[in-house]
PDB file of N, CA and C in Angstrom:
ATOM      1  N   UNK A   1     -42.511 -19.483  24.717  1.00  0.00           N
ATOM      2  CA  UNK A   1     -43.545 -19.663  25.714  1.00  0.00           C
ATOM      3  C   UNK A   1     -43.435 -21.043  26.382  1.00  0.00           C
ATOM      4  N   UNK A   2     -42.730 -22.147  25.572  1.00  0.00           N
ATOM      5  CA  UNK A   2     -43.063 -23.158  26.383  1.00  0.00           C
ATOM      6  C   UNK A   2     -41.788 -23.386  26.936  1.00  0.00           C
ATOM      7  N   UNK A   3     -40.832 -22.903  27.065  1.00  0.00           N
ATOM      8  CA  UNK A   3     -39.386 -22.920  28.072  1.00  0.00           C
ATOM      9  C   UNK A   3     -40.258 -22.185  29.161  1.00  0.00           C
ATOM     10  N   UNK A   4     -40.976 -20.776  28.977  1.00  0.00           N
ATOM     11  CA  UNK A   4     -41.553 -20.297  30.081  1.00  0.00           C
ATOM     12  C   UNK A   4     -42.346 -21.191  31.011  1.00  0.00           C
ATOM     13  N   UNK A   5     -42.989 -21.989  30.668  1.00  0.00           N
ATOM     14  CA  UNK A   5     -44.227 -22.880  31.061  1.00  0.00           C
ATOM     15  C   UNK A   5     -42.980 -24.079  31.628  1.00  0.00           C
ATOM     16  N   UNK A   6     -42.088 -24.127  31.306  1.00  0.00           N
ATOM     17  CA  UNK A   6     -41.386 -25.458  31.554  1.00  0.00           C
ATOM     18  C   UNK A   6     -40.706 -25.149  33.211  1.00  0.00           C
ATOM     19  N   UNK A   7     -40.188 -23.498  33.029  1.00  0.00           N
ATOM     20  CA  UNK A   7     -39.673 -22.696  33.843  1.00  0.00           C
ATOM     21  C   UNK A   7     -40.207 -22.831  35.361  1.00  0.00           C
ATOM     22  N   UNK A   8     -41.769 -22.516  34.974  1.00  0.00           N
ATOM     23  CA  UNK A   8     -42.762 -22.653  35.840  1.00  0.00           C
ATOM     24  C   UNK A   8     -42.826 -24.162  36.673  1.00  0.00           C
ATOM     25  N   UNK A   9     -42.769 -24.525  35.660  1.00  0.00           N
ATOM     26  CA  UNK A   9     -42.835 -25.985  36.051  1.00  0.00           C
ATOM     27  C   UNK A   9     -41.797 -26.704  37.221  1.00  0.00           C
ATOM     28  N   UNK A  10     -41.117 -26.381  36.580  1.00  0.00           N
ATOM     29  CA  UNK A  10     -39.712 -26.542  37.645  1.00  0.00           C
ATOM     30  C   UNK A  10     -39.815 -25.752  39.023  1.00  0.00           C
ATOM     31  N   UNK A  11     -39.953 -24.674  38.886  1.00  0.00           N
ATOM     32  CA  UNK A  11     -40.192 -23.650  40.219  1.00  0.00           C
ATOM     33  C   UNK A  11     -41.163 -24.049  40.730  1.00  0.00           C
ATOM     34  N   UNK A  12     -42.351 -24.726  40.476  1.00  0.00           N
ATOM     35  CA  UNK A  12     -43.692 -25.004  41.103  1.00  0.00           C
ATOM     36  C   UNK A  12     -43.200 -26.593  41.629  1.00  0.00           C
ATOM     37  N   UNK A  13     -42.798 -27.238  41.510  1.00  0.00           N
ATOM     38  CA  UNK A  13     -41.990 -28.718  42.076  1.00  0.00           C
ATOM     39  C   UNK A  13     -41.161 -28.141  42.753  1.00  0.00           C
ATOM     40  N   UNK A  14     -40.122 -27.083  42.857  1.00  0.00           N
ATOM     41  CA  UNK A  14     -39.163 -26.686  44.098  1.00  0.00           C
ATOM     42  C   UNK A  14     -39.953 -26.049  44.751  1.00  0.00           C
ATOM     43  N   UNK A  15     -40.594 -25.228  44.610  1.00  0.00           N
ATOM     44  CA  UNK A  15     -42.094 -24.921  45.751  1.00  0.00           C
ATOM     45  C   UNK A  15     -42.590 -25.883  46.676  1.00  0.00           C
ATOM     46  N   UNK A  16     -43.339 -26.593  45.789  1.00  0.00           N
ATOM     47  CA  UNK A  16     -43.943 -27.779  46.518  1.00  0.00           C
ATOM     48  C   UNK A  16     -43.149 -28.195  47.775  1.00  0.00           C
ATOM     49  N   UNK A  17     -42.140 -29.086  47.144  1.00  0.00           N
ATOM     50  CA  UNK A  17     -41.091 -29.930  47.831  1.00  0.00           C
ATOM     51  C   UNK A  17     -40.239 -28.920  49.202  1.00  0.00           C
ATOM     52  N   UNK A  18     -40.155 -27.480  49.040  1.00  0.00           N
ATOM     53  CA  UNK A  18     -40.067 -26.861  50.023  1.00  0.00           C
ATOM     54  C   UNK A  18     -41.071 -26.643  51.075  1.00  0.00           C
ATOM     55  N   UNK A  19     -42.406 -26.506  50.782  1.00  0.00           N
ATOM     56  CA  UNK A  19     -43.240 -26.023  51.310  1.00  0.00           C
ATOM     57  C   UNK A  19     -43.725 -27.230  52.339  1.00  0.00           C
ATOM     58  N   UNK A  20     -43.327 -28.664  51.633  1.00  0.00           N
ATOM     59  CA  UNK A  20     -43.585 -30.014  51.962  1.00  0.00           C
ATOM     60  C   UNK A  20     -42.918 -29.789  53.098  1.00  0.00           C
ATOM     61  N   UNK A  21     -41.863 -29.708  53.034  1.00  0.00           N
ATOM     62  CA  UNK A  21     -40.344 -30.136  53.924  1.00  0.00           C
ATOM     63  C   UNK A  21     -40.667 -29.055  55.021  1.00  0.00           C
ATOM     64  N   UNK A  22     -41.112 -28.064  55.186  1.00  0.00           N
ATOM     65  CA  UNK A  22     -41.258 -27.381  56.278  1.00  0.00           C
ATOM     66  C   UNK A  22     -42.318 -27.398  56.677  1.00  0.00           C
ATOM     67  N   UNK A  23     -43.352 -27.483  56.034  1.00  0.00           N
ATOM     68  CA  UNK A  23     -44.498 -28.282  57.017  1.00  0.00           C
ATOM     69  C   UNK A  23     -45.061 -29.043  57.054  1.00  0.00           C
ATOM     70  N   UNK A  24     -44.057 -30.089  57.250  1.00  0.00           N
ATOM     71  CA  UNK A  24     -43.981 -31.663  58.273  1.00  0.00           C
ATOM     72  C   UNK A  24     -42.890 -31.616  58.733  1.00  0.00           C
ATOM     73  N   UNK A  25     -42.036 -30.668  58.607  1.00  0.00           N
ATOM     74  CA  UNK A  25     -40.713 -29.985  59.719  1.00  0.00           C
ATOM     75  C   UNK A  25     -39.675 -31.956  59.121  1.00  0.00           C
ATOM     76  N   UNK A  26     -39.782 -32.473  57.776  1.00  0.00           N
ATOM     77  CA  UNK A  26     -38.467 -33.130  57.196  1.00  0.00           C
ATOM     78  C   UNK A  26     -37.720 -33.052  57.513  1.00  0.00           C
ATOM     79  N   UNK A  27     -36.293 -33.843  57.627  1.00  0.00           N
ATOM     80  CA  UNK A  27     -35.213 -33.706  57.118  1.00  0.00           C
ATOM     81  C   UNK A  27     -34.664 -33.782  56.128  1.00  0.00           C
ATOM     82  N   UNK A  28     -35.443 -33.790  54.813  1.00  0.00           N
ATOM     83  CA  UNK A  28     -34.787 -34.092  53.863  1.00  0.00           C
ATOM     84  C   UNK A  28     -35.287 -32.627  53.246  1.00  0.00           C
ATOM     85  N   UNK A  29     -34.185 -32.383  52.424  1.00  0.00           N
ATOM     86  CA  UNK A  29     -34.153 -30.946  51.884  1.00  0.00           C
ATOM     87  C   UNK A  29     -35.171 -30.570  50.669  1.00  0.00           C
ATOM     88  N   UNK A  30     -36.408 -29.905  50.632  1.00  0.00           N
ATOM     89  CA  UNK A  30     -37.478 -29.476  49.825  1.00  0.00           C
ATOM     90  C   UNK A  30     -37.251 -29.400  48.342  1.00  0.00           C
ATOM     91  N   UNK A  31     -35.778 -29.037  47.909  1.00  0.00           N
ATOM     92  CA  UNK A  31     -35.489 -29.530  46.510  1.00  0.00           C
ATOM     93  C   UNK A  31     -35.704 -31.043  46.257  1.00  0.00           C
ATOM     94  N   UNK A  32     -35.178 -31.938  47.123  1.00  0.00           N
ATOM     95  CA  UNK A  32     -35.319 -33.379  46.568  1.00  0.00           C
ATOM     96  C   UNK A  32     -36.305 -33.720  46.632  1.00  0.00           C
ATOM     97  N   UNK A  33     -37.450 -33.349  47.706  1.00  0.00           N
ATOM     98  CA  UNK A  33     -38.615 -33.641  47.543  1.00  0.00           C
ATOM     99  C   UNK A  33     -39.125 -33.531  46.667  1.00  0.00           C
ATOM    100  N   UNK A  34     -39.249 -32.198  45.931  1.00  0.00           N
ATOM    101  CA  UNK A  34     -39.920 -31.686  44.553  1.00  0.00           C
ATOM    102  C   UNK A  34     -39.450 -32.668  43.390  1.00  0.00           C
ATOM    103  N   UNK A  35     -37.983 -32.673  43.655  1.00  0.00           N
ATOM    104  CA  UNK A  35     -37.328 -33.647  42.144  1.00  0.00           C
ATOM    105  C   UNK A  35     -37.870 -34.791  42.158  1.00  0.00           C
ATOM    106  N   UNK A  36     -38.234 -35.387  43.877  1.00  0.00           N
ATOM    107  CA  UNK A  36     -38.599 -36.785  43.821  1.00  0.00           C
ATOM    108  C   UNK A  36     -40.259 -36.482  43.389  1.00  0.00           C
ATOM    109  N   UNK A  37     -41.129 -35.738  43.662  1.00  0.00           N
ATOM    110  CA  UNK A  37     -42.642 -35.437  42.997  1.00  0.00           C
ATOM    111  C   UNK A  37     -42.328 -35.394  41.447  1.00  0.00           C
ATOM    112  N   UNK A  38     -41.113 -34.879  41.005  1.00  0.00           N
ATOM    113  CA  UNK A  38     -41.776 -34.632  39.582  1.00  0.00           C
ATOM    114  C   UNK A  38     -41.201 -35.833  38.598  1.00  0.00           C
ATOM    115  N   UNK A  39     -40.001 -36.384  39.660  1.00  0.00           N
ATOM    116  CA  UNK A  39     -39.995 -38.038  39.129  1.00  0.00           C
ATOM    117  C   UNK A  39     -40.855 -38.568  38.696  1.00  0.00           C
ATOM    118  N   UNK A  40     -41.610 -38.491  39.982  1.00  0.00           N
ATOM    119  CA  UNK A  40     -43.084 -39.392  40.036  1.00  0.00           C
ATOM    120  C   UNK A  40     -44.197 -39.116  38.632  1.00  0.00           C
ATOM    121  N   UNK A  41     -43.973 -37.952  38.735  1.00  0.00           N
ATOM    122  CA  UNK A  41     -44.891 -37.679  37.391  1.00  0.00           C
ATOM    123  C   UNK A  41     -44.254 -38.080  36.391  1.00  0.00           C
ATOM    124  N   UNK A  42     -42.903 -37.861  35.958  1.00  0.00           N
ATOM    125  CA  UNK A  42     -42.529 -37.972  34.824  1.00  0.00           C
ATOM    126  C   UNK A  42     -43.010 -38.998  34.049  1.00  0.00           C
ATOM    127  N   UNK A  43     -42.685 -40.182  35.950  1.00  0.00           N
ATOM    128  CA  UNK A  43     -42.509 -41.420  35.266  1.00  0.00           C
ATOM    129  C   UNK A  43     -44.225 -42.041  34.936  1.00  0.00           C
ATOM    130  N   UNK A  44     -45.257 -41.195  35.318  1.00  0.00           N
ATOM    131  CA  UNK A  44     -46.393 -41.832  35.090  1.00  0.00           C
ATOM    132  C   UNK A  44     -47.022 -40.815  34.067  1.00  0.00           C
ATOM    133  N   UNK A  45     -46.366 -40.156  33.482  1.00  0.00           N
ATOM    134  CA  UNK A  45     -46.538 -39.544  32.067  1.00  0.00           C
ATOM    135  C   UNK A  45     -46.008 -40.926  30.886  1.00  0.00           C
ATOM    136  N   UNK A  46     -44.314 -41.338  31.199  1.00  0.00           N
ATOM    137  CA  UNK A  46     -44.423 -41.882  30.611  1.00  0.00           C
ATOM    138  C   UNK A  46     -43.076 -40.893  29.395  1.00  0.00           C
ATOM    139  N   UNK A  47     -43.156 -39.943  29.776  1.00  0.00           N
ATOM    140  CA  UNK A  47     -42.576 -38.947  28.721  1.00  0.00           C
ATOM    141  C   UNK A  47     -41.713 -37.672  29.333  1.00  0.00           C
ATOM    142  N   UNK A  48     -41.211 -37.212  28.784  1.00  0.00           N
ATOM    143  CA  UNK A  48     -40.442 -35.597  29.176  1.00  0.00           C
ATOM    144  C   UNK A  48     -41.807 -34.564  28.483  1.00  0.00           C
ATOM    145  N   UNK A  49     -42.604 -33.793  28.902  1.00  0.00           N
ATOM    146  CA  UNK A  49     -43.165 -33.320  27.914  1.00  0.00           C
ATOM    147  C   UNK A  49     -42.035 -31.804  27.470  1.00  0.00           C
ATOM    148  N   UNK A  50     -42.256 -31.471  26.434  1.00  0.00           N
ATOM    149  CA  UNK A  50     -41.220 -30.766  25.754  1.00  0.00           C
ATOM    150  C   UNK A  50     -41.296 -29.549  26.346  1.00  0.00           C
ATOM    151  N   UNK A  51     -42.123 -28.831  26.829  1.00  0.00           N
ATOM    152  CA  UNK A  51     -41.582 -27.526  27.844  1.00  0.00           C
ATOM    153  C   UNK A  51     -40.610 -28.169  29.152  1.00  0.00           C
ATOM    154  N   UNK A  52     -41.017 -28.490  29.785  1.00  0.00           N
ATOM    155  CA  UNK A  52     -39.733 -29.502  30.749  1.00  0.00           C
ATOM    156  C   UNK A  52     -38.665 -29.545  30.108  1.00  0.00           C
ATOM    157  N   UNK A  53     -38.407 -30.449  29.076  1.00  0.00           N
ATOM    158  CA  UNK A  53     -37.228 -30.573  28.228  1.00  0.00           C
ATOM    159  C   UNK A  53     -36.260 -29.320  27.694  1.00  0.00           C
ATOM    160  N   UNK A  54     -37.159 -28.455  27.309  1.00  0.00           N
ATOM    161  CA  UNK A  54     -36.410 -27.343  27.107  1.00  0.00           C
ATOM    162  C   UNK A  54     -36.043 -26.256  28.093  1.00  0.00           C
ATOM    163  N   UNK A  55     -36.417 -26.320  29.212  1.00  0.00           N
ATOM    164  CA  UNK A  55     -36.427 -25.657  30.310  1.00  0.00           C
ATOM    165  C   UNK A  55     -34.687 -26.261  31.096  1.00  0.00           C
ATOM    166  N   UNK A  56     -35.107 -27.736  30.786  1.00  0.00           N
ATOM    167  CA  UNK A  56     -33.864 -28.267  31.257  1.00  0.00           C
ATOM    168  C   UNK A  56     -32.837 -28.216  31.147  1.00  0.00           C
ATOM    169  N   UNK A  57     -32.959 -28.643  29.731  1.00  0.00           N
ATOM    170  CA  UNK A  57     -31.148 -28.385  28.277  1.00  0.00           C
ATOM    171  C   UNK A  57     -31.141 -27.656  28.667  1.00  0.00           C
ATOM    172  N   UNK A  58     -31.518 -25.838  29.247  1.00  0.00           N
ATOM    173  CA  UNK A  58     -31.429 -24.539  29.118  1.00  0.00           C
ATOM    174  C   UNK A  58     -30.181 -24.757  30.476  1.00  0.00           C
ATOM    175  N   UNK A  59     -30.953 -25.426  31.556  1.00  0.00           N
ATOM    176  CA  UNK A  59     -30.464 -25.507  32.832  1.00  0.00           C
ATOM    177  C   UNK A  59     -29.352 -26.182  32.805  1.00  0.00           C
ATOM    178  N   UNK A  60     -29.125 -27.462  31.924  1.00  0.00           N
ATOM    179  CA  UNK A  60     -27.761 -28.118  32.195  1.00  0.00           C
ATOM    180  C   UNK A  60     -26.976 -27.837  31.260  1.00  0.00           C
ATOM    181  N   UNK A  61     -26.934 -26.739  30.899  1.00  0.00           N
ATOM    182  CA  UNK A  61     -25.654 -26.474  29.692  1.00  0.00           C
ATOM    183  C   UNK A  61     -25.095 -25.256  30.355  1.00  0.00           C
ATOM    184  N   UNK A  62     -25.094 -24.811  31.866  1.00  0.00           N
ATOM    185  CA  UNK A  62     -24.878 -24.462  32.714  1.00  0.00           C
ATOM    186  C   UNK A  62     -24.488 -24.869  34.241  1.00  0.00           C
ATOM    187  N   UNK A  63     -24.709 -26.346  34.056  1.00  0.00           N
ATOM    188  CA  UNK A  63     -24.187 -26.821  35.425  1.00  0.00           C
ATOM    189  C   UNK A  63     -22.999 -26.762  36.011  1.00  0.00           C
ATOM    190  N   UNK A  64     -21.693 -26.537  34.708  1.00  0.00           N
ATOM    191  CA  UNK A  64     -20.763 -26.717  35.540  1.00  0.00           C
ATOM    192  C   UNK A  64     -20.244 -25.510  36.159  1.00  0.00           C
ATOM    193  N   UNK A  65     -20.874 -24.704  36.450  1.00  0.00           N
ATOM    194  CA  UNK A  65     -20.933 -23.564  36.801  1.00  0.00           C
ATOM    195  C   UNK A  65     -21.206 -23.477  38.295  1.00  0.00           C
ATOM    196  N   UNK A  66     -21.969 -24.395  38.833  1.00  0.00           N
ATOM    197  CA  UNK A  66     -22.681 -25.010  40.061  1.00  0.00           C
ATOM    198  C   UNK A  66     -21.254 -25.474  40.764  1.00  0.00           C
ATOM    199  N   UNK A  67     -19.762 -25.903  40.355  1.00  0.00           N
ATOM    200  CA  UNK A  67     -19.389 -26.784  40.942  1.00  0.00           C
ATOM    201  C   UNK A  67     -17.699 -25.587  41.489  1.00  0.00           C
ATOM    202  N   UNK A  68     -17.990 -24.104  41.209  1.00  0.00           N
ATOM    203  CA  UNK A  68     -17.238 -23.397  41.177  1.00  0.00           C
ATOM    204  C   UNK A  68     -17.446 -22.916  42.676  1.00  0.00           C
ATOM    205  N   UNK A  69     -18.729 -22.926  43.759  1.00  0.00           N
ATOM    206  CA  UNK A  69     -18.614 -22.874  44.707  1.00  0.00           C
ATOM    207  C   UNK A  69     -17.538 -23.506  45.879  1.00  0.00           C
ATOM    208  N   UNK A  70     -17.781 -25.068  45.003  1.00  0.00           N
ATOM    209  CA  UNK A  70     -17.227 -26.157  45.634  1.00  0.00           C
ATOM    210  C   UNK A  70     -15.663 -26.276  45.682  1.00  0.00           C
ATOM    211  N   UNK A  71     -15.400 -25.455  44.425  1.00  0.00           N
ATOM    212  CA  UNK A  71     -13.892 -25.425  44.282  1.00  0.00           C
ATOM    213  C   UNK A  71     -13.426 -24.133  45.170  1.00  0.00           C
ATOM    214  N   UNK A  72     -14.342 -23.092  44.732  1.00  0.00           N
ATOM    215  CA  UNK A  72     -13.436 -22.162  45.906  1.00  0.00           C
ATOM    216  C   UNK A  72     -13.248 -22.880  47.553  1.00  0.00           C
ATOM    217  N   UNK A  73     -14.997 -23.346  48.204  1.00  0.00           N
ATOM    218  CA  UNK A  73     -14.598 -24.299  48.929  1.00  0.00           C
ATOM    219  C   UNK A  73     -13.377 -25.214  49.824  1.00  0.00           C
ATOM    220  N   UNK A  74     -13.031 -25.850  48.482  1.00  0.00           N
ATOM    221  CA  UNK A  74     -11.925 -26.437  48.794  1.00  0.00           C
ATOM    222  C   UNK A  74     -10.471 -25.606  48.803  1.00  0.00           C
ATOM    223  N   UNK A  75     -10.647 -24.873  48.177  1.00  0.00           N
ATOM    224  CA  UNK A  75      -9.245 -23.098  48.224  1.00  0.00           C
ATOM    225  C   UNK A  75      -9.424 -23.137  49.598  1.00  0.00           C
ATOM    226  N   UNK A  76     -10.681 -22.676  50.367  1.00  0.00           N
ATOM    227  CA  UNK A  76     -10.714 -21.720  51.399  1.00  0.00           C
ATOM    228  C   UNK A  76     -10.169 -22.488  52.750  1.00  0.00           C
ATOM    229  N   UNK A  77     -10.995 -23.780  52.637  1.00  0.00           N
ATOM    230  CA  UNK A  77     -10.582 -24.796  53.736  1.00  0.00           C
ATOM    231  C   UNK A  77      -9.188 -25.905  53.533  1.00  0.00           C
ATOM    232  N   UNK A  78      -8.663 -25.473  52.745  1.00  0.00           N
ATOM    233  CA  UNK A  78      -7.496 -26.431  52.091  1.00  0.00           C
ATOM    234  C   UNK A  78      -7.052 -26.962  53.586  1.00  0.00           C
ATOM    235  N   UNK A  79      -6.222 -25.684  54.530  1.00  0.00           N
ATOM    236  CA  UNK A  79      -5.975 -26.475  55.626  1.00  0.00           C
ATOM    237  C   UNK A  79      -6.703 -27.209  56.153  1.00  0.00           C
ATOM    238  N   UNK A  80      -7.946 -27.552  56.607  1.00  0.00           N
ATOM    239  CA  UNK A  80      -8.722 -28.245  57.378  1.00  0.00           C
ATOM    240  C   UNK A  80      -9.171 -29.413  56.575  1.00  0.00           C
ATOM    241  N   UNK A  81      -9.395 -29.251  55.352  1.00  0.00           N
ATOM    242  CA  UNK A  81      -9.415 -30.747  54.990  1.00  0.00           C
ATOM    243  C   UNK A  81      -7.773 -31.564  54.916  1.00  0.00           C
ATOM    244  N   UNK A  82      -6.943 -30.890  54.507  1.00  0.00           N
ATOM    245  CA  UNK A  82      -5.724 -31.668  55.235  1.00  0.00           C
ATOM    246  C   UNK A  82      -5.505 -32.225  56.218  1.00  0.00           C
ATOM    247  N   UNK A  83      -5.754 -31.551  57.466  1.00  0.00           N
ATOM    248  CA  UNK A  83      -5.719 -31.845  58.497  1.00  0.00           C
ATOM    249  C   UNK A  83      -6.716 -33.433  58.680  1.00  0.00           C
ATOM    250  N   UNK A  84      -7.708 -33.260  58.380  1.00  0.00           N
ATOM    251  CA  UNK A  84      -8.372 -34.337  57.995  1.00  0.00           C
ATOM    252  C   UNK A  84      -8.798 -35.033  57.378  1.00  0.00           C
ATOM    253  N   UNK A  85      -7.942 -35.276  56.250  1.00  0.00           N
ATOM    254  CA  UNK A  85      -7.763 -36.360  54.589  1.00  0.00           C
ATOM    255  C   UNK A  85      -7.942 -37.723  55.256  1.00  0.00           C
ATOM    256  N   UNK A  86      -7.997 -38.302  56.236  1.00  0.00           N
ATOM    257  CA  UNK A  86      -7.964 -39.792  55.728  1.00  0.00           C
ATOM    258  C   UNK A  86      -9.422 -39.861  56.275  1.00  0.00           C
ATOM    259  N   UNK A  87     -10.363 -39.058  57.352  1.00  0.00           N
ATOM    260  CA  UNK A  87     -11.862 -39.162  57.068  1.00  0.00           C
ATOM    261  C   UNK A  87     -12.622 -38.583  55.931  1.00  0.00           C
ATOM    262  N   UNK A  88     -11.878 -38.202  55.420  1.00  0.00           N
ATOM    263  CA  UNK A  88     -12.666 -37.205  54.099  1.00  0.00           C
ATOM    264  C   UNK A  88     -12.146 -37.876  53.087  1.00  0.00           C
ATOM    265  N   UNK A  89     -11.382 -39.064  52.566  1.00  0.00           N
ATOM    266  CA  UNK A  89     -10.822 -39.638  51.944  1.00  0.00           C
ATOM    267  C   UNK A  89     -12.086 -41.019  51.600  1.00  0.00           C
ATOM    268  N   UNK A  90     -11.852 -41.083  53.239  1.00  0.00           N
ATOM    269  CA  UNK A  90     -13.165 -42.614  53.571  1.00  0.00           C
ATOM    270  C   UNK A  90     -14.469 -42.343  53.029  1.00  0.00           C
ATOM    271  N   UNK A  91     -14.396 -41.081  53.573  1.00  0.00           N
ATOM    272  CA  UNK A  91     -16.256 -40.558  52.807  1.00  0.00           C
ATOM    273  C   UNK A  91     -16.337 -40.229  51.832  1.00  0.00           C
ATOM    274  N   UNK A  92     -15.674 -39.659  51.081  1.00  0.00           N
ATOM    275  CA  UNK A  92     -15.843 -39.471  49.422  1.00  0.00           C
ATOM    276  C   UNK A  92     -15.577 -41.019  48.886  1.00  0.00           C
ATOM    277  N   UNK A  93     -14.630 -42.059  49.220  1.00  0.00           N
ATOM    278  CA  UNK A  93     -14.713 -43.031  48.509  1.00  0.00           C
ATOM    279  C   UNK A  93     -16.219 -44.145  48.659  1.00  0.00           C
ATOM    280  N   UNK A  94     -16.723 -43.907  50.289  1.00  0.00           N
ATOM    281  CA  UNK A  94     -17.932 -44.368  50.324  1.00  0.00           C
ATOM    282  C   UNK A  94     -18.789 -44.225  49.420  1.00  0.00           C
ATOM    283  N   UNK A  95     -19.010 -42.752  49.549  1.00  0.00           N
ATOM    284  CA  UNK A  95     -20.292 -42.291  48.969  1.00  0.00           C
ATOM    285  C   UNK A  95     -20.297 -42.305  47.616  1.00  0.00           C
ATOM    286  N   UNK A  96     -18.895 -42.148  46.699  1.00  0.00           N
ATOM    287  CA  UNK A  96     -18.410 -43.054  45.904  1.00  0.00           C
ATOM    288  C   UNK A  96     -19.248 -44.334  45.312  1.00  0.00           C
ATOM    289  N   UNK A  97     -18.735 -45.356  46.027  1.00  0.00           N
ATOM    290  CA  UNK A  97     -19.735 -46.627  45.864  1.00  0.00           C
ATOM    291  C   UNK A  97     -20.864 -46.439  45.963  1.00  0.00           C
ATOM    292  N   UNK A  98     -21.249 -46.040  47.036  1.00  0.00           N
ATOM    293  CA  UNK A  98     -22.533 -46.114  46.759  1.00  0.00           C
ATOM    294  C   UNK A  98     -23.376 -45.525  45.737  1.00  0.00           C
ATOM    295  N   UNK A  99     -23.178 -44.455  45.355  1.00  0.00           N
ATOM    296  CA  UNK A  99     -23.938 -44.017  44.027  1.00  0.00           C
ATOM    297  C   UNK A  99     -23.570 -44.701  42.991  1.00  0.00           C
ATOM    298  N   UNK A 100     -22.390 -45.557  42.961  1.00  0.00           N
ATOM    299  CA  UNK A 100     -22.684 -46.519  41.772  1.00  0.00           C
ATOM    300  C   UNK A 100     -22.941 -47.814  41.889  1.00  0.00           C
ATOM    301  N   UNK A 101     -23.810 -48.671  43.056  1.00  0.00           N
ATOM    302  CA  UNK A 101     -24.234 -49.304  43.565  1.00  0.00           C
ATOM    303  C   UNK A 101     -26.013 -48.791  43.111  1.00  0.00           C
ATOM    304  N   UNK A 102     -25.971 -47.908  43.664  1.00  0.00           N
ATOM    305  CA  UNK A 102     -27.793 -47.138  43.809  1.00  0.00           C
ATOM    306  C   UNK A 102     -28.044 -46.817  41.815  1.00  0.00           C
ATOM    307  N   UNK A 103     -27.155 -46.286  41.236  1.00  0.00           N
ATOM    308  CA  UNK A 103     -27.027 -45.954  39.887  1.00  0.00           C
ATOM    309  C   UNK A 103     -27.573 -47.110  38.828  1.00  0.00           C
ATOM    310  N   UNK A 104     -26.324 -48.127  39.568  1.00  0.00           N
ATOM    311  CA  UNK A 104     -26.153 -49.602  38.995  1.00  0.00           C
ATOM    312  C   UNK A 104     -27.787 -50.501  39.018  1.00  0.00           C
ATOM    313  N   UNK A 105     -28.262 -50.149  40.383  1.00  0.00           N
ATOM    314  CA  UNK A 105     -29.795 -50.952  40.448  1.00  0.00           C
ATOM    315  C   UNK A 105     -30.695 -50.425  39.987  1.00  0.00           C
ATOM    316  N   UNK A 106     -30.703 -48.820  39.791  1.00  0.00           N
ATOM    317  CA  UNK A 106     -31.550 -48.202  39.034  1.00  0.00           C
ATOM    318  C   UNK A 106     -31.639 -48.864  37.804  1.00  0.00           C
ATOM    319  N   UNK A 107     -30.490 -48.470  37.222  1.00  0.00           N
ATOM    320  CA  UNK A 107     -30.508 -48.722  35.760  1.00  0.00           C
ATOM    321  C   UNK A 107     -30.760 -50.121  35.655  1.00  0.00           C
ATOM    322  N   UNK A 108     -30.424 -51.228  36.113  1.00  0.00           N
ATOM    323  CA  UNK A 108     -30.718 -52.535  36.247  1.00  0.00           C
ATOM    324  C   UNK A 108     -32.183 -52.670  36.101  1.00  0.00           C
ATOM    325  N   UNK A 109     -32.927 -52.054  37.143  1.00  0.00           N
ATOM    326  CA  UNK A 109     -34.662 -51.850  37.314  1.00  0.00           C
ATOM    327  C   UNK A 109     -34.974 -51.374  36.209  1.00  0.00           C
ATOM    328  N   UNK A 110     -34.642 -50.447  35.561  1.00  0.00           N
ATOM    329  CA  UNK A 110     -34.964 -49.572  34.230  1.00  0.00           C
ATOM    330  C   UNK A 110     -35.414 -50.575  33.565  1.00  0.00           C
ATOM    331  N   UNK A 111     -33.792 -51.452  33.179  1.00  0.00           N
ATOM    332  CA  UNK A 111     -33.859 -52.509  31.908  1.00  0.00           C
ATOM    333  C   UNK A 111     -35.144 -53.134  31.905  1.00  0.00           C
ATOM    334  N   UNK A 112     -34.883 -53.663  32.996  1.00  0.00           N
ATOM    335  CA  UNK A 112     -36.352 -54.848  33.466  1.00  0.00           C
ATOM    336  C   UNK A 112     -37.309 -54.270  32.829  1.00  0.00           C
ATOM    337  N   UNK A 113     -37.754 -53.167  33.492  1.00  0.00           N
ATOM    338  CA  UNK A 113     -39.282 -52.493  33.090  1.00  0.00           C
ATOM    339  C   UNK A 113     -39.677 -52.339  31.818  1.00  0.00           C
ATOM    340  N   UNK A 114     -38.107 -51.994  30.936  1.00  0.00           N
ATOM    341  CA  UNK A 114     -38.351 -51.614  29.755  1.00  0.00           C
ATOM    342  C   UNK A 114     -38.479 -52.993  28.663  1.00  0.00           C
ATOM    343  N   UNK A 115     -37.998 -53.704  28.978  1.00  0.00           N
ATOM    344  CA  UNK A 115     -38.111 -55.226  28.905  1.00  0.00           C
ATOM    345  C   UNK A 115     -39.607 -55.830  28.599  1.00  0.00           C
ATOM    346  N   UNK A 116     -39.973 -55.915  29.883  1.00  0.00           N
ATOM    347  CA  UNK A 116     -41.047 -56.274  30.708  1.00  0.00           C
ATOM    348  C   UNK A 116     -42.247 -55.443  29.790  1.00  0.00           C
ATOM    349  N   UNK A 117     -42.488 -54.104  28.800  1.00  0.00           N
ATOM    350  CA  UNK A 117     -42.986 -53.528  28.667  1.00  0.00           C
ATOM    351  C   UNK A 117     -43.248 -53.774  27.261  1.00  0.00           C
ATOM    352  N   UNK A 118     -42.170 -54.249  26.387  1.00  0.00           N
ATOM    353  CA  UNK A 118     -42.010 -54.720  24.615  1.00  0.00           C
ATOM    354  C   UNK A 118     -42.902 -56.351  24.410  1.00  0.00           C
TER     355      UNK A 118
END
């Protein structure tokens, strides 16, 4: 019951965050919204509460499953990203850095807080 409730939980934050994103007509896509709402809670819980948690493990012991789109993807368009490897080269190495730039200050901020908190 409480993977069910956790289930819910999750679907009711991708709800939200969709429902958000289209009416205020966003650009940012209604999943991140929701992930970024239930951030928000998490973090003013303070905790994972354990239906969440188990709802999750359930979800990521399945992710790499998510990344089989991406590979056919790259099968299908092989020519066209050839054709254009040295902009698609630039942008994966960007975006690259930057998530471990954005990663790096997170976790940096983390420390602090957790620091700051003992």
């Amino acid at each position: 019951m409480q993977t069910l409730f956790g289930f819910t939980a999750l679907l009711g934050f991708w709800l939200l965050g969709e429902g958000l994103s289209h009416a205020f007509d966003w650009p940012v896509p209604g999943s991140v919204i929701g992930l970024l709402m239930l951030f928000a809670l998490l973090c003013g819980l303070g905790r994972v509460p354990v239906a969440i948690a188990e709802a999750s493990d359930g979800l990521l012991r399945y992710l790499a499953l998510l990344f089989v789109p991406a590979g056919v993807g790259v099968m299908v368009y092989g020519d066209q990203l050839l054709a254009a490897w040295l902009p698609t080269t630039i942008a994966v190495l960007a975006a690259t850095m930057l998530t471990l730039l954005v990663s790096a200050g997170v976790m940096a901020a983390t420390m602090r807080l957790k620091r700051g908190r003992q």
